[in-house]
C-alpha atoms as a PDB file:
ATOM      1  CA  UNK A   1       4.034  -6.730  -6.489  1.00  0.00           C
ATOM      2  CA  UNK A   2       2.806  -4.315  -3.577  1.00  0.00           C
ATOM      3  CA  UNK A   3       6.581  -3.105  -3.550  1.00  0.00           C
ATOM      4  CA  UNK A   4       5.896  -1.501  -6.872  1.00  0.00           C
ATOM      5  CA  UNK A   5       2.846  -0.319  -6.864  1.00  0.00           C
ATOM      6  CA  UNK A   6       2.645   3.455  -8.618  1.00  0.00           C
ATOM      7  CA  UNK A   7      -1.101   4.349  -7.824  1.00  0.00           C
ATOM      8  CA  UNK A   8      -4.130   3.682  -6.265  1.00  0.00           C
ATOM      9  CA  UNK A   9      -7.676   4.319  -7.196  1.00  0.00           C
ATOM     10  CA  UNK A  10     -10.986   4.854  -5.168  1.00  0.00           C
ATOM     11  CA  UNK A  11     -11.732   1.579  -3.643  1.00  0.00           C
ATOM     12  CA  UNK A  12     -15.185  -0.237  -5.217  1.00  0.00           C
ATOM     13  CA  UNK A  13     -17.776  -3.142  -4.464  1.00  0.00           C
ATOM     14  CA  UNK A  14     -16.369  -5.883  -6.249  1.00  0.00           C
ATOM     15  CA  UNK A  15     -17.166  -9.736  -6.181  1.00  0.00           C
ATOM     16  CA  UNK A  16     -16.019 -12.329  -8.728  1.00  0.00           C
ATOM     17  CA  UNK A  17     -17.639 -15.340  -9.985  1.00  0.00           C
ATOM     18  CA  UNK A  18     -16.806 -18.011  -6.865  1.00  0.00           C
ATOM     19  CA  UNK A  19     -15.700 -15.154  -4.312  1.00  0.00           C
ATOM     20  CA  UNK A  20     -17.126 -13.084  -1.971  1.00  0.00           C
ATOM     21  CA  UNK A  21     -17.730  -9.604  -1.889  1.00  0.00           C
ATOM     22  CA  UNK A  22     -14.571  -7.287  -1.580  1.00  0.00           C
ATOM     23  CA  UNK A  23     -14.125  -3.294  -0.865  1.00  0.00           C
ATOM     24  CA  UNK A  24     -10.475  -2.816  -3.370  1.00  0.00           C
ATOM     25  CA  UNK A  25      -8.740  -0.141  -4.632  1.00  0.00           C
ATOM     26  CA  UNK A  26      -7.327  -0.618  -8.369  1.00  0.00           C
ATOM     27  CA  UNK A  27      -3.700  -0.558  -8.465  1.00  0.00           C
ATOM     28  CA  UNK A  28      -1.230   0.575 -11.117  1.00  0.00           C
ATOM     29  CA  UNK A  29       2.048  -1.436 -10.623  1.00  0.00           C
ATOM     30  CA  UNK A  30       5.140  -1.470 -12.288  1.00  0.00           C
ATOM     31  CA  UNK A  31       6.966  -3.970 -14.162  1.00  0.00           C
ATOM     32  CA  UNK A  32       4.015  -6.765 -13.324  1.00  0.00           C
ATOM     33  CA  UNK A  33       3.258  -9.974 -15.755  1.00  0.00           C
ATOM     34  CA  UNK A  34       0.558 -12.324 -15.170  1.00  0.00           C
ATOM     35  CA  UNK A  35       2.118 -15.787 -14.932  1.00  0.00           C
ATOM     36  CA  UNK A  36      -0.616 -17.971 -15.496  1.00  0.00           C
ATOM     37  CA  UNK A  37      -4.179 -17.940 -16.771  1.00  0.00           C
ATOM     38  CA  UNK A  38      -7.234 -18.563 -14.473  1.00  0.00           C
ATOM     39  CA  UNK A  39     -10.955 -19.363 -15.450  1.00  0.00           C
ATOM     40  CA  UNK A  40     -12.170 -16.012 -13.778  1.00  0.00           C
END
């Protein structure tokens, strides 16, 4: 996936559900499918 990434955006405060807090970019990547589903 990171091989194809085509852009970044301005990392943000972020923190799911069951996770911690996280500092992430969003990323535009090429030619990516989700394989599964996840309950977050």
């Amino acid at each position: 996936m990171l091989a194809q990434v085509e852009m970044l955006g301005t990392p943000e405060r972020t923190s799911g559900e069951e996770s911690f807090d996280m500092v992430v970019p969003a990323l535009k990547v090429r030619d990516f499918n989700f394989s599964s589903v996840t309950k977050f």
